[in-house]
Protein backbone atom coordinates (compact mmCIF):
# COMPACT_ATOMS: atom_id res chain seq x y z
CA UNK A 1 177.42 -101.83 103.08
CA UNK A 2 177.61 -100.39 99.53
CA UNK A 3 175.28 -102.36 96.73
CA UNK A 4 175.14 -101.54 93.44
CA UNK A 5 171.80 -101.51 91.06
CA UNK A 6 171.74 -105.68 91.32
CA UNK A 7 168.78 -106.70 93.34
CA UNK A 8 168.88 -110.71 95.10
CA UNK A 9 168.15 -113.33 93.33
CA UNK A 10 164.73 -114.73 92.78
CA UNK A 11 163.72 -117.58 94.46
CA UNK A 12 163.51 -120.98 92.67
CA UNK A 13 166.19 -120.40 90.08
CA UNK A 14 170.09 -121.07 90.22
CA UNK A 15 172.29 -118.68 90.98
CA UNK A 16 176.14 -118.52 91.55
CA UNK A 17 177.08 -116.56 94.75
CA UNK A 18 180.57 -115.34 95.37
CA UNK A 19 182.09 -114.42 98.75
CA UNK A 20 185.38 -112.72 98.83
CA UNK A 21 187.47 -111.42 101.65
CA UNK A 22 190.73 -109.63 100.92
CA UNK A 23 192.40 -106.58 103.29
CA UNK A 24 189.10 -106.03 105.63
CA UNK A 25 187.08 -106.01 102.67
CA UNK A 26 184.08 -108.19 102.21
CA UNK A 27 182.65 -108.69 98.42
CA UNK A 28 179.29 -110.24 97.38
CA UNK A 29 179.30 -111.01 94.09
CA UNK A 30 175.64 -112.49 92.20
CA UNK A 31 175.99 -114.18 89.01
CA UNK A 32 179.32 -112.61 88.25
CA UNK A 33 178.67 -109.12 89.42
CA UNK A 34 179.31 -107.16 92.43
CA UNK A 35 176.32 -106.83 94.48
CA UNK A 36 177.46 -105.70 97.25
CA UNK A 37 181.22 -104.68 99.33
CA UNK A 38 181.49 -103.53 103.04
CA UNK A 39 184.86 -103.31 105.39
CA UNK A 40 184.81 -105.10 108.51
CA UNK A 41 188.09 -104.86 110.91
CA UNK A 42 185.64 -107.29 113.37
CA UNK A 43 186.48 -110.50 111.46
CA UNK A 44 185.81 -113.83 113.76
CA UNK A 45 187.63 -117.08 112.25
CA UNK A 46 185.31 -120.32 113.44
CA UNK A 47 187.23 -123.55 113.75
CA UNK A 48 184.40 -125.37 112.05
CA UNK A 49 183.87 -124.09 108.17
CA UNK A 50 180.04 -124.63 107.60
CA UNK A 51 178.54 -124.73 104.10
CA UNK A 52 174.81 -124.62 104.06
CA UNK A 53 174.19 -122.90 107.73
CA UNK A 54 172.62 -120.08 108.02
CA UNK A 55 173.84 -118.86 111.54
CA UNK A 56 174.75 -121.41 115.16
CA UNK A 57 171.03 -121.15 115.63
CA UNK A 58 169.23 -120.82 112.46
CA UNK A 59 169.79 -123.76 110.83
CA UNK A 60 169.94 -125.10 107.55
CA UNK A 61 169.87 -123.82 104.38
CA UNK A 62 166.55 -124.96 102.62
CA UNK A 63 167.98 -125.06 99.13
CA UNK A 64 169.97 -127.28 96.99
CA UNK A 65 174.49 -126.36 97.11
CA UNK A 66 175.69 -127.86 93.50
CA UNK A 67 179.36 -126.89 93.97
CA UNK A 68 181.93 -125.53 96.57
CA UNK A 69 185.14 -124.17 95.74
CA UNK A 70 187.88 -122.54 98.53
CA UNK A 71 190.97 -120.73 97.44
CA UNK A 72 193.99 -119.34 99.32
CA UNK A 73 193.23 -115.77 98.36
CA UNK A 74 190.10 -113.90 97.28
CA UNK A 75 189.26 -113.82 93.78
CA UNK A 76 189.17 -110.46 91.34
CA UNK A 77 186.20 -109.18 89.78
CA UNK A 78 187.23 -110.83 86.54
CA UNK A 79 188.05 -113.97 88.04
CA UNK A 80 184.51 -114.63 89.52
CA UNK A 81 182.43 -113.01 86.13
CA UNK A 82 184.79 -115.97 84.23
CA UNK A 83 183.20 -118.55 86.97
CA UNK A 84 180.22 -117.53 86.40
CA UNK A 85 180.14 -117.86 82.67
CA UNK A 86 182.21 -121.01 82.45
CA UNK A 87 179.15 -122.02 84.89
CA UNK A 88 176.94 -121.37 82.58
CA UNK A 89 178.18 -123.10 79.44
């Protein structure tokens, strides 16, 4: 996994996390901004699409999800930093 100079983000503040997944290549954007990429050819498609799990046997997530948004192809850089800032306003 590559990251760049973004750390994660602190706990007890909101944050807007971005997953994409385009040609065997994951991208983990933080608040608009790449913070990390990675290829994978070992991609596993679930049935079940969970939101808020953190693994089969981990659980929950013990935080609050404001919004959810699937699209039918991965976003661009540009597309998620515009998320993020309409987010914000």
């Amino acid at each position: 996994m590559q990251s760049g100079d973004h750390t994660a983000p602190q706990l007890g503040t909101a944050n807007h996390h971005v997953v994409t997944y385009q040609d065997g290549a994951y991208c983990l954007y933080l608040n608009g901004v790449l913070l990390a990429s990675a290829k994978s050819a070992n991609v596993t498609i679930q049935p079940v699409l969970q939101i808020g799990s953190t693994g089969w046997t981990c659980g929950a997530f013990d935080g609050v999800i404001g919004e959810v948004a699937l699209y039918d192809k991965a976003l661009d850089a540009d597309r998620v930093r515009v998320h993020h800032l309409v987010g914000l306003s």
